[in-house]
Every structure is written in C-alpha cells, then in structure tokens.
Protein backbone atom coordinates (compact mmCIF):
# COMPACT_ATOMS: atom_id res chain seq x y z
CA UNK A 1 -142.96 -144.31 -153.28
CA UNK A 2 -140.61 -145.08 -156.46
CA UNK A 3 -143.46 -147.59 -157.73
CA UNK A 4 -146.23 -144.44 -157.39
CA UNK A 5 -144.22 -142.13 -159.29
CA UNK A 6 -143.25 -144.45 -161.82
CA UNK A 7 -147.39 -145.40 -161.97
CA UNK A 8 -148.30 -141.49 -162.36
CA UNK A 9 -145.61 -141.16 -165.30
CA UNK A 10 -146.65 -144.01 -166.92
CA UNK A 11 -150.07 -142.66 -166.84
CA UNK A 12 -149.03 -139.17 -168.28
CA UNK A 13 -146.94 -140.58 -170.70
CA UNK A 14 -149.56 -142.78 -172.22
CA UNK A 15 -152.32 -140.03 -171.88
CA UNK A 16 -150.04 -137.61 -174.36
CA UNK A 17 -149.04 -140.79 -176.61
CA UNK A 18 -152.86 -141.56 -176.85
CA UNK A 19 -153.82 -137.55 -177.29
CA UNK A 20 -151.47 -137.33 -180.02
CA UNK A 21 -152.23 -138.02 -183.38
CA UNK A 22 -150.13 -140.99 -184.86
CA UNK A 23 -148.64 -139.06 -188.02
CA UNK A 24 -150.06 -135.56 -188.68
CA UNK A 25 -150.74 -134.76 -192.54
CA UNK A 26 -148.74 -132.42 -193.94
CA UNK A 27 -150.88 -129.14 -195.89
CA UNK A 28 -150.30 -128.92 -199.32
CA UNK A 29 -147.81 -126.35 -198.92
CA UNK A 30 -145.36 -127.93 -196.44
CA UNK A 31 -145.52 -130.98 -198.99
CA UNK A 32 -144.66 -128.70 -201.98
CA UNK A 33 -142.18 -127.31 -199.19
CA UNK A 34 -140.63 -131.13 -198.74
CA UNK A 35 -140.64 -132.35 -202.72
CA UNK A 36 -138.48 -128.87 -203.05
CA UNK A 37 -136.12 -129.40 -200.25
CA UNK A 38 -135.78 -132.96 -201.22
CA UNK A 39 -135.37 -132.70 -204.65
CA UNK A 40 -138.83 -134.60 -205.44
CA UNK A 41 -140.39 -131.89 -207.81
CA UNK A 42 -137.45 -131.91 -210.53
CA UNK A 43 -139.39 -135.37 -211.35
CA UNK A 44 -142.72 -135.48 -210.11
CA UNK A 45 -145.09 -132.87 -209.92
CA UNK A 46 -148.72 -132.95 -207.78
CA UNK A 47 -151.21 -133.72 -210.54
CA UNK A 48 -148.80 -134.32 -214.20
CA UNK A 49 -146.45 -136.31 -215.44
CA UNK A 50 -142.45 -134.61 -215.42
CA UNK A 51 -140.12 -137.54 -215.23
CA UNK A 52 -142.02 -139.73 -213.02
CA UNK A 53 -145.31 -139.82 -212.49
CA UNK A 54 -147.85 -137.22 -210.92
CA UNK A 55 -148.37 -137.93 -207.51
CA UNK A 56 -152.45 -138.03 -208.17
CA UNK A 57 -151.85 -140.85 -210.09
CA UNK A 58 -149.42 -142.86 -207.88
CA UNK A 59 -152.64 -142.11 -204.77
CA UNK A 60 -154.80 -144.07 -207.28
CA UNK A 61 -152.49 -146.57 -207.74
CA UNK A 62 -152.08 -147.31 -204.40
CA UNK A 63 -155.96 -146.69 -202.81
CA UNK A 64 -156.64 -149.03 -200.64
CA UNK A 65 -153.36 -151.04 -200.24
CA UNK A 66 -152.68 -151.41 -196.65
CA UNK A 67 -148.83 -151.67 -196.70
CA UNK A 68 -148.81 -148.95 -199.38
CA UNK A 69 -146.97 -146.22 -197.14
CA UNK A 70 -144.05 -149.05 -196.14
CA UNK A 71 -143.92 -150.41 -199.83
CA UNK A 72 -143.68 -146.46 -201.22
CA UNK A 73 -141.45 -145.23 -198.61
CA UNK A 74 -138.81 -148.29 -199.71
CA UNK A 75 -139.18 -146.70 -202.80
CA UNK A 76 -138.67 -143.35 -202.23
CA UNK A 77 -135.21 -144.57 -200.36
CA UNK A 78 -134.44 -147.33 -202.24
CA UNK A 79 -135.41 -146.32 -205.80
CA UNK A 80 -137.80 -148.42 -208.62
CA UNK A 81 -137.69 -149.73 -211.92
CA UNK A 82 -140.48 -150.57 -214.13
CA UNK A 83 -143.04 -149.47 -212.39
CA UNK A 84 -144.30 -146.46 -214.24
CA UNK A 85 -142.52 -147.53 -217.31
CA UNK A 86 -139.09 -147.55 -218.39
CA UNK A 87 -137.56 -144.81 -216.68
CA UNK A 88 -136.04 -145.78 -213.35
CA UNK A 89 -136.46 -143.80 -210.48
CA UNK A 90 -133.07 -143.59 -208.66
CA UNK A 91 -132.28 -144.18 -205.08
CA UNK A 92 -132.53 -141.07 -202.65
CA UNK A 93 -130.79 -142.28 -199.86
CA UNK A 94 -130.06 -138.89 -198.62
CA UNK A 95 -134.35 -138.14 -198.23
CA UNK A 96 -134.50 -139.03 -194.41
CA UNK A 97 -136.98 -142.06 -193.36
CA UNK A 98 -139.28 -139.50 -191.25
CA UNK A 99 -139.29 -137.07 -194.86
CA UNK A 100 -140.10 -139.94 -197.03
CA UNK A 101 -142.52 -141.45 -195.39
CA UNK A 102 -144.32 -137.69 -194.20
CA UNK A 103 -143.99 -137.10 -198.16
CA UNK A 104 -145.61 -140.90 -199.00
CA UNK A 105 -148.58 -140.37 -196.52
CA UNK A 106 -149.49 -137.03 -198.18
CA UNK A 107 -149.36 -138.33 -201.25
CA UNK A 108 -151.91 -141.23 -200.57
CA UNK A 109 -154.17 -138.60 -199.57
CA UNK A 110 -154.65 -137.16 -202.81
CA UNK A 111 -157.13 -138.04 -205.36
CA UNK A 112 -158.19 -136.46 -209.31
C-alpha cells in the first residue's frame, strides 16, 4: 500500500515538475521592477550606457554562449573588472542568487 502511494506521488510530482516551465521570463516591467529594488539601474540602464553598460549591449555580447546565464550571474554577485572597460563593477552580494540570475535571463533576451 505504502509503495502505491509513494508510486501515485511520484507520478504527480513529476507531472507538475514537467508542466512547469523551467524559469519563467520576467516582462519588462517586473525587470525594471528588480534593477530598482536591487539597485541595478543607478548603473545600467535597458538600452544606454550610465556607469556600466546597457543591458542591450551585454545580450549581444553574450548571444549564443551557453554558460552565459552562470558566467553573468557570478558577476552580478561577485562583481567584474575590465570587462566593459575600466570601471569595475562592484560585488552585490546582497542581490539574492534567484534575483540575479531572474535579472541575467531577462537580460539575454533582449536584442537592438
């Protein structure tokens, strides 16, 4: 009996997992929502250069690279130097893993 339960929740489970979508994309305003509440838009901006670079420009950068979400995200938490120049981006260790890398996926979306 405990083996035919476990079976049917095992099932339901991984019928939900496999109905959900992996990462949903966030609309343009929750992102603009998240660079606020993060503190992302006192540098960058959606499509020019403040500080740091326009986030249409870093998508371009990064079209096509695989591990771009992972390599960004480290970035986001870690900070960068050199990258866009001389100006480093510092560490934002208080942006939370799940924020940077929503905020990283989003931004690979966007093209000029």
């Amino acid at each position: 009996m405990k083996a035919a339960v476990a079976a049917v929740v095992s099932i339901a489970v991984s019928t939900l997992l496999a109905a959900a979508p992996a990462h949903a994309a966030l609309d343009n305003a929750a992102a603009e929502a998240l660079m606020k509440k993060d503190g992302c838009a006192a540098c960058h901006s959606i499509d020019k250069k403040i500080v740091g670079p326009a986030y249409v420009e870093v998508a371009a950068k990064y079209k096509g690279d695989k591990d771009a979400v992972a390599k960004l995200t480290k970035k986001v938490k870690d900070g960068s130097t050199g990258v866009w120049g001389p100006i480093p981006m510092p560490p934002n260790a208080a942006v939370s893993q799940a924020d940077a890398t929503e905020l990283v996926t989003w931004i690979l979306t966007l093209k000029k």
